[in-house]
Protein backbone atom coordinates (compact mmCIF):
# COMPACT_ATOMS: atom_id res chain seq x y z
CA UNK A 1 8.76 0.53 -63.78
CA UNK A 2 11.48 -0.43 -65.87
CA UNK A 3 15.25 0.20 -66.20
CA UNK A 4 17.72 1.00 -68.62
CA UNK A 5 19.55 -2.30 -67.14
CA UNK A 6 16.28 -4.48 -66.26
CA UNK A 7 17.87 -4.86 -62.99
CA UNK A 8 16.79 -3.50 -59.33
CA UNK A 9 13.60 -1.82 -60.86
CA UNK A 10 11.36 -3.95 -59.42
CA UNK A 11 12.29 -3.05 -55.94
CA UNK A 12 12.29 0.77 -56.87
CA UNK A 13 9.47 3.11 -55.77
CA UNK A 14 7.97 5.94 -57.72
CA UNK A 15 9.30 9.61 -56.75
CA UNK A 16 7.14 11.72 -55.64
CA UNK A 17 6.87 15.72 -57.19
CA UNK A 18 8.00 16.39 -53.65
CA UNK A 19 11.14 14.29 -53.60
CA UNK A 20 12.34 16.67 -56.69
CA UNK A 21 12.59 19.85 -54.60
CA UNK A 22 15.69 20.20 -54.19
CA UNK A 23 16.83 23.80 -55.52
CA UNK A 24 17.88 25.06 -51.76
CA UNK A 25 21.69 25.82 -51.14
CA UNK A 26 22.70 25.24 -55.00
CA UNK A 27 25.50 28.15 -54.50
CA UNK A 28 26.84 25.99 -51.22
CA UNK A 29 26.73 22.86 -53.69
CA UNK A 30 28.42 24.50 -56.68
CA UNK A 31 30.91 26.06 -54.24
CA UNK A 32 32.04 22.71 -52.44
CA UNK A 33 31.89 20.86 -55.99
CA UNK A 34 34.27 23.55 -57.50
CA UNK A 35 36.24 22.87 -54.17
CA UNK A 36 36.39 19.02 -55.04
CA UNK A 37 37.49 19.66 -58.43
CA UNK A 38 40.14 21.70 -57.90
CA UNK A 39 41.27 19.81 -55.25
CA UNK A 40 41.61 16.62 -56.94
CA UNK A 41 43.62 18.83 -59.76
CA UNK A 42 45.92 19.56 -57.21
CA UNK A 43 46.45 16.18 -55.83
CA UNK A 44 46.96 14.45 -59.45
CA UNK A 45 49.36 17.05 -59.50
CA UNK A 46 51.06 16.81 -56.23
CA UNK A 47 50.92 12.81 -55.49
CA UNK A 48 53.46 10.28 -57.17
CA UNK A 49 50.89 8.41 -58.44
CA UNK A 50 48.60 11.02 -59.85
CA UNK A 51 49.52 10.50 -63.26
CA UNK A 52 48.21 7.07 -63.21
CA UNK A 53 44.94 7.72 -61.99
CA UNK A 54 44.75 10.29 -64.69
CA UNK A 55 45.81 7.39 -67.36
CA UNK A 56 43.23 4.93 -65.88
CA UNK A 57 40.50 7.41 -66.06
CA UNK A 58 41.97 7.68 -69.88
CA UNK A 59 41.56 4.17 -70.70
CA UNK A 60 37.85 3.89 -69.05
CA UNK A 61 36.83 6.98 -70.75
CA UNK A 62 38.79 6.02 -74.03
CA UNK A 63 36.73 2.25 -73.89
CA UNK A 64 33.25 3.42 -72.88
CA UNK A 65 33.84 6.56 -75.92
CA UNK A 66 34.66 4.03 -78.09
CA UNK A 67 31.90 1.99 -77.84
CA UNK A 68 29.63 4.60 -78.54
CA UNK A 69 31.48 5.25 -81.39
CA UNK A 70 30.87 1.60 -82.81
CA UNK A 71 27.44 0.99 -81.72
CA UNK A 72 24.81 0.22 -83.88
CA UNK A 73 21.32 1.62 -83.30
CA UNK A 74 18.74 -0.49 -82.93
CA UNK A 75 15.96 -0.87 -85.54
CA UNK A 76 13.05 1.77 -84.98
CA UNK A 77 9.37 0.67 -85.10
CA UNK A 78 7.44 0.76 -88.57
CA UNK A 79 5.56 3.86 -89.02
CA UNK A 80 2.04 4.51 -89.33
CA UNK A 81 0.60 4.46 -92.58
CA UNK A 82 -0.24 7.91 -94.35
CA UNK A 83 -3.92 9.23 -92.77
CA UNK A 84 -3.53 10.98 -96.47
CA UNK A 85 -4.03 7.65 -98.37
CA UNK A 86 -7.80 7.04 -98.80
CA UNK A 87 -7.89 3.02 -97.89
CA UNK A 88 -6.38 4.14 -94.80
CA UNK A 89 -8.01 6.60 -93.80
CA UNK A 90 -11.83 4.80 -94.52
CA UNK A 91 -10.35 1.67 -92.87
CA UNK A 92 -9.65 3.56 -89.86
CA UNK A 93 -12.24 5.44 -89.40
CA UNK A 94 -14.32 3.06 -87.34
CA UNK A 95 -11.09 2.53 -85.10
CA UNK A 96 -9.51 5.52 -84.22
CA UNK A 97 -8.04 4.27 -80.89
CA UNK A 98 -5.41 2.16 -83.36
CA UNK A 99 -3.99 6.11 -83.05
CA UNK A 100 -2.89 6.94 -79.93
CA UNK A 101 -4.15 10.39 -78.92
CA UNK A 102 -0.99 13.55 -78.77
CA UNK A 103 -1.51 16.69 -77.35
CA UNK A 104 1.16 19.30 -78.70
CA UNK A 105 1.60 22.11 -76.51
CA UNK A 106 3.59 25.55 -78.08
CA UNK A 107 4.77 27.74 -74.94
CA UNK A 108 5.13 31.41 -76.85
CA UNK A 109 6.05 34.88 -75.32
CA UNK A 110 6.30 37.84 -78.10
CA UNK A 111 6.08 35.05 -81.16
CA UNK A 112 4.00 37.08 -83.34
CA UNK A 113 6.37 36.81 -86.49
CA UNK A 114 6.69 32.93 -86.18
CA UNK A 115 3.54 31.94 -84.67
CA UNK A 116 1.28 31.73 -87.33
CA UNK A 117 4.03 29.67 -89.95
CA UNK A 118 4.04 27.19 -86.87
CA UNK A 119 0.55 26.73 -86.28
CA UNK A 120 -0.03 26.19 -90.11
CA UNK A 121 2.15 23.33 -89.88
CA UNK A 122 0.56 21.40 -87.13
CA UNK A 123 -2.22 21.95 -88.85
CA UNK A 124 -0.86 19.93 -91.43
CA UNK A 125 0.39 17.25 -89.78
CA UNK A 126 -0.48 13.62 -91.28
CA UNK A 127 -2.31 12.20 -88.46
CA UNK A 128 -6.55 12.17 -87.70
CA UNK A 129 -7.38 15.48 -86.98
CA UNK A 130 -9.58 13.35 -83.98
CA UNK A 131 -6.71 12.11 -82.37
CA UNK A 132 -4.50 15.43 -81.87
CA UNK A 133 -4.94 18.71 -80.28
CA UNK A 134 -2.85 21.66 -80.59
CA UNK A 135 -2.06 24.50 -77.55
CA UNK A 136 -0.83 27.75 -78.29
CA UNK A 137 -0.06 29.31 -74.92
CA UNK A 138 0.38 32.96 -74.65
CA UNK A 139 2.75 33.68 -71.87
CA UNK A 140 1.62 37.71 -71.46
CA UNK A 141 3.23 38.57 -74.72
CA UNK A 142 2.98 42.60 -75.83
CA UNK A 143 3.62 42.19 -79.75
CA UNK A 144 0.30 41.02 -80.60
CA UNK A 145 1.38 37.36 -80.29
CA UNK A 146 -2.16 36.72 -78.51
CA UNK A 147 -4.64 38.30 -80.82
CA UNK A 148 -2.82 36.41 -83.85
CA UNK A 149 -3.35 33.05 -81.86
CA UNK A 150 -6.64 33.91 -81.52
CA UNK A 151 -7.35 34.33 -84.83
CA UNK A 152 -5.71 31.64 -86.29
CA UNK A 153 -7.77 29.27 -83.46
CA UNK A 154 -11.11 30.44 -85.25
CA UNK A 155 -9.68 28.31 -88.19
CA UNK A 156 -9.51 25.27 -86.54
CA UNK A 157 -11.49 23.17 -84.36
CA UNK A 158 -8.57 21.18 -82.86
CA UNK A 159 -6.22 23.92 -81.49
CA UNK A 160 -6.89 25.63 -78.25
CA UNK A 161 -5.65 29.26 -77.36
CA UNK A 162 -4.82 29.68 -73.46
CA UNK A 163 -3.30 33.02 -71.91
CA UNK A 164 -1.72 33.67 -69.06
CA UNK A 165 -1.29 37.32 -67.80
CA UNK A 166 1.34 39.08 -66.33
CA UNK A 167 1.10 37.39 -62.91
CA UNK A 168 1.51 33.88 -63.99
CA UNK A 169 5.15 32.49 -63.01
CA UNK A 170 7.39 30.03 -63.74
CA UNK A 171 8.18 30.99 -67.16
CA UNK A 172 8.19 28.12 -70.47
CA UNK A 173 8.11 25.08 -67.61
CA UNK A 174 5.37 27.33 -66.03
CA UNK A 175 3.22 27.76 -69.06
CA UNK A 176 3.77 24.42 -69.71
CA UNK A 177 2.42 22.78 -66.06
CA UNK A 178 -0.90 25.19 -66.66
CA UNK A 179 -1.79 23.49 -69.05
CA UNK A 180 -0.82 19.79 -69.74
CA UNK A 181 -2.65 18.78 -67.12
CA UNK A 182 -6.09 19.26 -68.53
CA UNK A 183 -4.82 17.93 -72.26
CA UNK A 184 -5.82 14.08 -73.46
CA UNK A 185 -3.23 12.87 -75.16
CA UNK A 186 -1.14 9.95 -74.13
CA UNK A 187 1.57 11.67 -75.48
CA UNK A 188 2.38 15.14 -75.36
CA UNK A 189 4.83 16.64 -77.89
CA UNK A 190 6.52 20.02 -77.21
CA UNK A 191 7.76 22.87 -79.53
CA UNK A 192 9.21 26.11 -79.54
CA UNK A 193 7.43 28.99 -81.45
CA UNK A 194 10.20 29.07 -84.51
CA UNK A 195 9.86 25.09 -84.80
CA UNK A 196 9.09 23.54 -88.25
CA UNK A 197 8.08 19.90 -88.98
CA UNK A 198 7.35 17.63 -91.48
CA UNK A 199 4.13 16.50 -92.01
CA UNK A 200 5.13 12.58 -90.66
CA UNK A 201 6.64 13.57 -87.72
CA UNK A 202 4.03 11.84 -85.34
CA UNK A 203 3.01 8.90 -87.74
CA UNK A 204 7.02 8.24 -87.70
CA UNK A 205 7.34 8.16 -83.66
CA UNK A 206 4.53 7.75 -82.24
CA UNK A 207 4.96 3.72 -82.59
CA UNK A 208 7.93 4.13 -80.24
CA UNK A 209 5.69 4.50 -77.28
CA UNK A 210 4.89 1.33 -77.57
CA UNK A 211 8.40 0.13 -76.11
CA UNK A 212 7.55 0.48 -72.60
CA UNK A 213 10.80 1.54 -71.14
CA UNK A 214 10.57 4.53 -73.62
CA UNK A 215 9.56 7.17 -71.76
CA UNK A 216 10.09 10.34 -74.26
CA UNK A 217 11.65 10.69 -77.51
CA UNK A 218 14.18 13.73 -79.08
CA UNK A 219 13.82 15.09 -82.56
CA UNK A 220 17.08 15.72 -83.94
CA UNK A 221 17.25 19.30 -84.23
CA UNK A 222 18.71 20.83 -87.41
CA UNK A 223 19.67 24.70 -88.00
CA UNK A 224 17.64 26.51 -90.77
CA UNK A 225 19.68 29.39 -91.60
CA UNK A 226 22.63 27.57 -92.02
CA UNK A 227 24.42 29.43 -94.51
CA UNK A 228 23.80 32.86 -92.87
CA UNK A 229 27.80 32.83 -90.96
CA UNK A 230 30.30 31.21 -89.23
CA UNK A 231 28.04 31.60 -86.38
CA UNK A 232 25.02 29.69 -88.01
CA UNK A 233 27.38 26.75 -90.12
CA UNK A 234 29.19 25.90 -86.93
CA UNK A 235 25.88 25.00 -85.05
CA UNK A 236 25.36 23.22 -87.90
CA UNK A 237 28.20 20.69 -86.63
CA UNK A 238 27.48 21.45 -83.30
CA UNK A 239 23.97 20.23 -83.70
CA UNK A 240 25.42 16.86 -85.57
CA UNK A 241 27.40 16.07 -82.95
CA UNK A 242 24.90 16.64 -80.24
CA UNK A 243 22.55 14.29 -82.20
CA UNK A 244 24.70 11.92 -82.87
CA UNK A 245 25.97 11.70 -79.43
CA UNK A 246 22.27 11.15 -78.04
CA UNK A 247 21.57 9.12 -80.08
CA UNK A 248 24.47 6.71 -79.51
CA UNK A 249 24.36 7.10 -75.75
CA UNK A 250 20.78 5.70 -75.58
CA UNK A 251 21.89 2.65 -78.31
CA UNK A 252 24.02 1.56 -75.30
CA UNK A 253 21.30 2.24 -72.76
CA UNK A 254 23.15 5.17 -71.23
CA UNK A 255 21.47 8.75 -70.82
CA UNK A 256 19.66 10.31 -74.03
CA UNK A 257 18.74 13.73 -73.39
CA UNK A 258 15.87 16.04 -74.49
CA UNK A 259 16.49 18.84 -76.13
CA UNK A 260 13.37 20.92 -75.45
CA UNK A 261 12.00 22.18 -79.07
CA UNK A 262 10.40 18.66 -80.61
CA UNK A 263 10.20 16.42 -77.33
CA UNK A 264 7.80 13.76 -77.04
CA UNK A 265 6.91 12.68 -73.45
CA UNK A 266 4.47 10.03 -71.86
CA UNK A 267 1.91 11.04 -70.12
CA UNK A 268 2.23 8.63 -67.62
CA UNK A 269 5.98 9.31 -67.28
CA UNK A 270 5.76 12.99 -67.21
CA UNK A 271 2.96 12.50 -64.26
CA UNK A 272 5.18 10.25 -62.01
CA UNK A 273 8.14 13.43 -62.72
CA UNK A 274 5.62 15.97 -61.26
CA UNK A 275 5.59 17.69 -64.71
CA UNK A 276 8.08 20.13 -65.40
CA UNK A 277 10.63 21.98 -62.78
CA UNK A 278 9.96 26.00 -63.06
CA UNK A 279 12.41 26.06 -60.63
CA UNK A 280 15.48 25.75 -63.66
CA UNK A 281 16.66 27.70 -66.47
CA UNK A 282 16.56 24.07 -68.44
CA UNK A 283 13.40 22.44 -68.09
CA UNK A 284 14.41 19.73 -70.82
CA UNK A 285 17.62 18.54 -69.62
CA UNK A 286 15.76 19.02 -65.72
CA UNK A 287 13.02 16.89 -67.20
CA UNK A 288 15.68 14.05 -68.84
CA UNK A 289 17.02 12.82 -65.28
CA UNK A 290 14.06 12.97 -63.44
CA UNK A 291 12.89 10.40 -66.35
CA UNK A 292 15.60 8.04 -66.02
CA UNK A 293 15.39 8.25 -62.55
CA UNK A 294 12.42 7.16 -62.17
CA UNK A 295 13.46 4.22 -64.96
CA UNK A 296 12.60 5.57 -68.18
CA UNK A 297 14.59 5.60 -71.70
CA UNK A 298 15.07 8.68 -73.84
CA UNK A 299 15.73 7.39 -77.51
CA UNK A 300 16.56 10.38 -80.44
CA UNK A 301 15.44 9.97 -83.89
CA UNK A 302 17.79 11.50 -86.96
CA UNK A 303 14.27 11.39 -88.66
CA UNK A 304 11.82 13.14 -89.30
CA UNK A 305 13.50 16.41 -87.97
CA UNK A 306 12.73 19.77 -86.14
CA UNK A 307 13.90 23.01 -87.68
CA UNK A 308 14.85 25.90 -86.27
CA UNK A 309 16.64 29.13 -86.38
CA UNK A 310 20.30 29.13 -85.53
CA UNK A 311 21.45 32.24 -83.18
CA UNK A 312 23.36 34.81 -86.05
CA UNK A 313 25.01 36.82 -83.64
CA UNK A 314 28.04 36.04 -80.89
CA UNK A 315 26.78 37.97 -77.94
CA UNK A 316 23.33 36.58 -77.98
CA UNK A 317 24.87 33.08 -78.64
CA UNK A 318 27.33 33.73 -75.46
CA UNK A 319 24.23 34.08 -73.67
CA UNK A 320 22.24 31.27 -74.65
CA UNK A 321 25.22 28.78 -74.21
CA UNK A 322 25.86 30.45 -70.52
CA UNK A 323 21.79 29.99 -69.97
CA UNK A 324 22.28 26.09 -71.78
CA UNK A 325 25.57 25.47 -69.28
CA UNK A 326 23.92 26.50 -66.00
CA UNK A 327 20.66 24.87 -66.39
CA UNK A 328 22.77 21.39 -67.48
CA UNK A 329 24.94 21.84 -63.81
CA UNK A 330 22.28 22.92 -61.82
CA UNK A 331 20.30 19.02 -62.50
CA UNK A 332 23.73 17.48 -61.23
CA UNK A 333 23.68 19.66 -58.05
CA UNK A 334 19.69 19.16 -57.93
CA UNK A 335 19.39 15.41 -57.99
CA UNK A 336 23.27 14.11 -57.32
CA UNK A 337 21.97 12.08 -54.78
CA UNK A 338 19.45 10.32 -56.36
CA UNK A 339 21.98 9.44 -59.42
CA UNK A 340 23.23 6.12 -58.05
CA UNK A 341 23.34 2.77 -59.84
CA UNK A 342 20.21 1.74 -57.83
CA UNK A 343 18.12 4.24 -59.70
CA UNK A 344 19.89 4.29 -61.97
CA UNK A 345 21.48 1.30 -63.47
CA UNK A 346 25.01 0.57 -63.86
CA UNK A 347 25.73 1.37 -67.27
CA UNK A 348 23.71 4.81 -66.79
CA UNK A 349 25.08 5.56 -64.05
CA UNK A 350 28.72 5.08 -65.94
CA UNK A 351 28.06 7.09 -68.83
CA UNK A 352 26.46 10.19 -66.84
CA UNK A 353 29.44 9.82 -65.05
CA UNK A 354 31.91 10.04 -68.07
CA UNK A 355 29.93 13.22 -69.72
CA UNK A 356 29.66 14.52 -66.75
CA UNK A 357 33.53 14.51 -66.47
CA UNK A 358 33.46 15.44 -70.17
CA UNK A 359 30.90 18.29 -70.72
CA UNK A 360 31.71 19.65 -66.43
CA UNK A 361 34.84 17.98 -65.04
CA UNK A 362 37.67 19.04 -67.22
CA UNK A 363 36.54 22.54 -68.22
CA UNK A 364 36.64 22.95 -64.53
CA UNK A 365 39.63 21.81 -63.88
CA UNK A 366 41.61 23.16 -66.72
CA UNK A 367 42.58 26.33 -64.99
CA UNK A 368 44.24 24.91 -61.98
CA UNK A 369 45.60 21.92 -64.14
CA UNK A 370 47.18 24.86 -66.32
CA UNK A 371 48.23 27.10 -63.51
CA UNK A 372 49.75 24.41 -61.94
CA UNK A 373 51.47 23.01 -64.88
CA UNK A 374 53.37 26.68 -65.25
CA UNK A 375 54.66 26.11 -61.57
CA UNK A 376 55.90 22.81 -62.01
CA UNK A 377 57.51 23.67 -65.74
CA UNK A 378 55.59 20.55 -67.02
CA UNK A 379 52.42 19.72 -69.39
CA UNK A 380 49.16 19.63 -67.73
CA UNK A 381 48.52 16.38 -66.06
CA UNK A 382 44.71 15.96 -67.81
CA UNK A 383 46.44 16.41 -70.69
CA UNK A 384 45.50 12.29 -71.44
CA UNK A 385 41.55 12.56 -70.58
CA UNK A 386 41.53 16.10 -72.38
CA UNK A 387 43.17 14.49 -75.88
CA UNK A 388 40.27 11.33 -75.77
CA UNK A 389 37.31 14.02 -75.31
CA UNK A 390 38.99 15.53 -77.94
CA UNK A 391 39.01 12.94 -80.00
CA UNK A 392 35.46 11.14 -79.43
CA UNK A 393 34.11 15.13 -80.27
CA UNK A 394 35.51 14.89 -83.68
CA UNK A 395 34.72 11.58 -84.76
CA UNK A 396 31.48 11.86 -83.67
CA UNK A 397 30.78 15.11 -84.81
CA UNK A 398 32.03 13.84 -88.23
CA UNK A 399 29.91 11.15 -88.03
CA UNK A 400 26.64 13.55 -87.11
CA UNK A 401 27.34 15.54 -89.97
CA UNK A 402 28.11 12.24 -92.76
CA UNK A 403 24.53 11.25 -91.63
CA UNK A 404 22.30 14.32 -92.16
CA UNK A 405 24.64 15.82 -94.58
CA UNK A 406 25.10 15.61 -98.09
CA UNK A 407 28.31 16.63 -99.02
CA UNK A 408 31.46 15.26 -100.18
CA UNK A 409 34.04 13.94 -97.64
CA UNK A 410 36.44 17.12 -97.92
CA UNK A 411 33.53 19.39 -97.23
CA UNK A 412 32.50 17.28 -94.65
CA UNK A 413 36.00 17.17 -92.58
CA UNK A 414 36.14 21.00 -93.62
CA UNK A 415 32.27 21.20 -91.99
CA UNK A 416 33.98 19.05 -88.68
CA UNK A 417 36.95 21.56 -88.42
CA UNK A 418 35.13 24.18 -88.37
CA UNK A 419 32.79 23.06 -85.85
CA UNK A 420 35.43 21.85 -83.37
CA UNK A 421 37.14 25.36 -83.02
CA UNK A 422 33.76 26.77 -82.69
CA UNK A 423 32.97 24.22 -79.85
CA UNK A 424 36.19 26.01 -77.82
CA UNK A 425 33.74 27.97 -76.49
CA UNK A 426 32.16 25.90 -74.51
CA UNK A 427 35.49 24.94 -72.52
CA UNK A 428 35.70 29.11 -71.73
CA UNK A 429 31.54 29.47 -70.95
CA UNK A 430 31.49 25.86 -68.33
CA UNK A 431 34.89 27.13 -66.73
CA UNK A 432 33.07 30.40 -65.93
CA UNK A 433 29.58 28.98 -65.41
CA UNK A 434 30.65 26.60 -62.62
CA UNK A 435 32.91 29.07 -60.64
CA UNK A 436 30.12 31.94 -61.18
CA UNK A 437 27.54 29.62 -60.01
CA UNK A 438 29.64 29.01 -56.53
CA UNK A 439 29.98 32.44 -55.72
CA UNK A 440 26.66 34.07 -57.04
CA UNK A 441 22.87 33.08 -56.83
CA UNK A 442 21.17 32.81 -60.15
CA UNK A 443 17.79 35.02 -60.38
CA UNK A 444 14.94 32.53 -62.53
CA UNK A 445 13.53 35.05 -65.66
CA UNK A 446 11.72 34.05 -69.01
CA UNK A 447 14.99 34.07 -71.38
CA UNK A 448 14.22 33.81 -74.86
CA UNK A 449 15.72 33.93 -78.63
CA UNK A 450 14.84 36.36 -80.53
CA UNK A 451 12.81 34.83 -83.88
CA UNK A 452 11.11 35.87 -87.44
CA UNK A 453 14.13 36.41 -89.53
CA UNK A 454 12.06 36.19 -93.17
CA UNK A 455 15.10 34.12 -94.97
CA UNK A 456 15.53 31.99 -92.06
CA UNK A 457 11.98 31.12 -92.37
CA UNK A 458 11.53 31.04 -96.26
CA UNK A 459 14.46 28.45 -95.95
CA UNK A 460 13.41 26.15 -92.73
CA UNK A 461 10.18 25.76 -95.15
CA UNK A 462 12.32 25.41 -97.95
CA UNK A 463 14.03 22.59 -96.24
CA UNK A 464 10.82 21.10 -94.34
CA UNK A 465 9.42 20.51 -97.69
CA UNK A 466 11.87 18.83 -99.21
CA UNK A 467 12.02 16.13 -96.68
């Protein structure tokens, strides 16, 4: 198997499904990491030399940000040509196996005013209709979700209707697991029900999989309804930066992340992870260490790009970003001991650690760092690491939005102010998650988005078509 850092992997063995079951005791886990953290806040505070650990962090935080920052992607593999062109297609016709076979699968639970616009797009994807299958899974929906799958199946010999009824378990990652197994494709590509594509999305990455070490690859995900609010123009940015981010993070072979709606994975990669975990709230961001632990890479591509609707309304937003926070924190408490520069690599294991500090760490920490701060009549002593994450957020989130984009530079640092006092919210919803999670167990349910506004589809096809 191979390694972000080609070294150690040949001495690695594969994990077993087994080896990933390790959801017992995550309460005791949170509890004694919330402990840790607050404990080290105190004793940055409380030691002489606490302020220069807090600067050194700085400076290896500041350097490894930085070049992220400067790193230049690496070229991506020529596409395939156009199954649309007529030379193409007639000279490939006698050698199909030139295109690897994908299986996408579409996990859907009371989808019935989105379905349909979906499935017409995979329909149209440019790619042999032999060498793709689509799977609509109906996860007990009550809306009429399954009868409009049905019929829209009778249309199309390539795409496969599957329902589950109301005992099946395990909710998206469960739907999921019931069926991938019995798919053909090499590759299996994953959406959510309010997903939109272009038509090139698979001729455009499927060539990646021929880079062994690549193990899935991330859409960028871009928010269709854009102009509906504050709400829906700050995940604009948000979105940016989270691409951008990715994107640079697996440029420097550190962690890329999935991102759930408009993941490819490997067969054979998704087989040695045991499929996906229905024991988490996040099976994409479960899924994306169990693949570099077991030595795979997670690239993101700007381009083509997966639509979707952005969430229009605080409360429901609050909520998703809780469910987003959790599921992120429960994969450190899962799998922290198998995140080691053995399995890992040393540069992977280095950057998890800095987001980790970044995204868990210093939300954390900031109330006792504050509180603390008041006692002492002096400024919080993670003031320095606080300013760099700061700082990386809106460079990079101002380079996410330059890149997908087109707007003038004012609108564009109007577009990345914006989007950073949004992002406060995520200091308030970790701070919370992590203490909740420490003092009360989290009950697994099916929690989804609520889809089918019509402008918010009119414009994600709109947008789709103009790519």
């Amino acid at each position: 198997m191979f390694n972000g850092d080609k070294t150690d992997s040949v001495d690695l063995l594969p994990l077993a499904a087994d080896d990933f079951h390790r959801y017992e005791r995550r309460r005791l886990k949170a509890a004694i990491a919330l402990a840790g953290v607050w404990s080290c806040t105190a004793a940055v505070h409380l030691l002489a030399w606490g302020q220069w650990v807090v600067y050194g962090l700085a400076a290896m935080m500041g350097a490894h940000l930085l070049r992220l920052l400067l790193a230049r992607p690496q070229r991506r593999p020529e596409a395939l040509p156009s199954w649309h062109d007529t030379a193409v297609e007639e000279q490939a016709t006698t050698d199909l196996i030139d295109w690897p076979y994908v299986s996408i699968l579409v996990a859907a639970k009371n989808e019935v005013s989105v379905i349909q616009r979906l499935a017409n797009s995979l329909m149209a994807i440019d790619y042999p209709a032999e060498r793709f299958d689509v799977w609509l899974i109906d996860d007990h929906s009550t809306d009429g979700t399954s009868q409009l799958m049905d019929q829209v199946a009778q249309s199309h010999s390539n795409l496969q209707v599957v329902h589950r009824d109301q005992t099946a378990t395990g909710g998206k990652s469960g739907a999921l697991n019931q069926v991938w197994p019995t798919t053909a494709g090499s590759i299996l590509l994953v959406f959510d029900a309010d997903a939109q594509i272009s038509a090139d999305c698979l001729r455009q990455v499927v060539p990646m999989f021929e880079q062994a070490p690549v193990g899935a690859v991330q859409l960028r995900k871009a928010i269709a309804n854009s102009t509906d609010n504050f709400w829906t123009r700050s995940q604009v940015a948000e979105m940016a930066f989270d691409a951008n981010c990715q994107r640079q993070r697996g440029t420097v072979n550190g962690v890329g992340e999935l991102r759930g709606n408009g993941q490819f994975v490997r067969r054979a990669a998704l087989e040695q992870c045991g499929g996906w975990n229905e024991e988490t709230i996040t099976d994409d961001l479960d899924l994306t260490l169990k693949l570099h632990v077991n030595g795979w890479d997670v690239p993101l591509f700007m381009t083509p790009t997966v639509w979707e609707e952005g969430v229009v309304k605080a409360l429901p937003l609050w909520h998703q970003r809780n469910r987003w926070a959790e599921g992120g924190y429960q994969r450190y408490l899962d799998y922290w001991q198998l995140l080691t520069p053995k399995r890992l690599g040393w540069r992977k294991t280095f950057d998890l650690l800095i987001f980790w500090l970044i995204q868990y760490g210093l939300p954390t920490a900031a109330f006792p760092d504050f509180a603390l701060a008041l006692v002492r009549n002096r400024l919080p002593m993670l003031m320095p690491l606080s300013s760099v994450a700061v700082l990386f957020a809106t460079v990079s989130m101002a380079q996410g939005l330059k890149q997908t984009q087109k707007a003038s530079a004012f609108s564009l640092w109007v577009q990345t102010g914006r989007g950073m006092i949004y992002m406060t919210h995520w200091f308030v919803i970790v701070a919370a998650v992590t203490s909740r999670m420490a003092i009360r167990p989290k009950r697994l349910k099916w929690v989804k988005t609520q889809h089918g506004d019509s402008e918010a589809a009119a414009t994600i096809e709109a947008q789709v078509s103009s790519q």
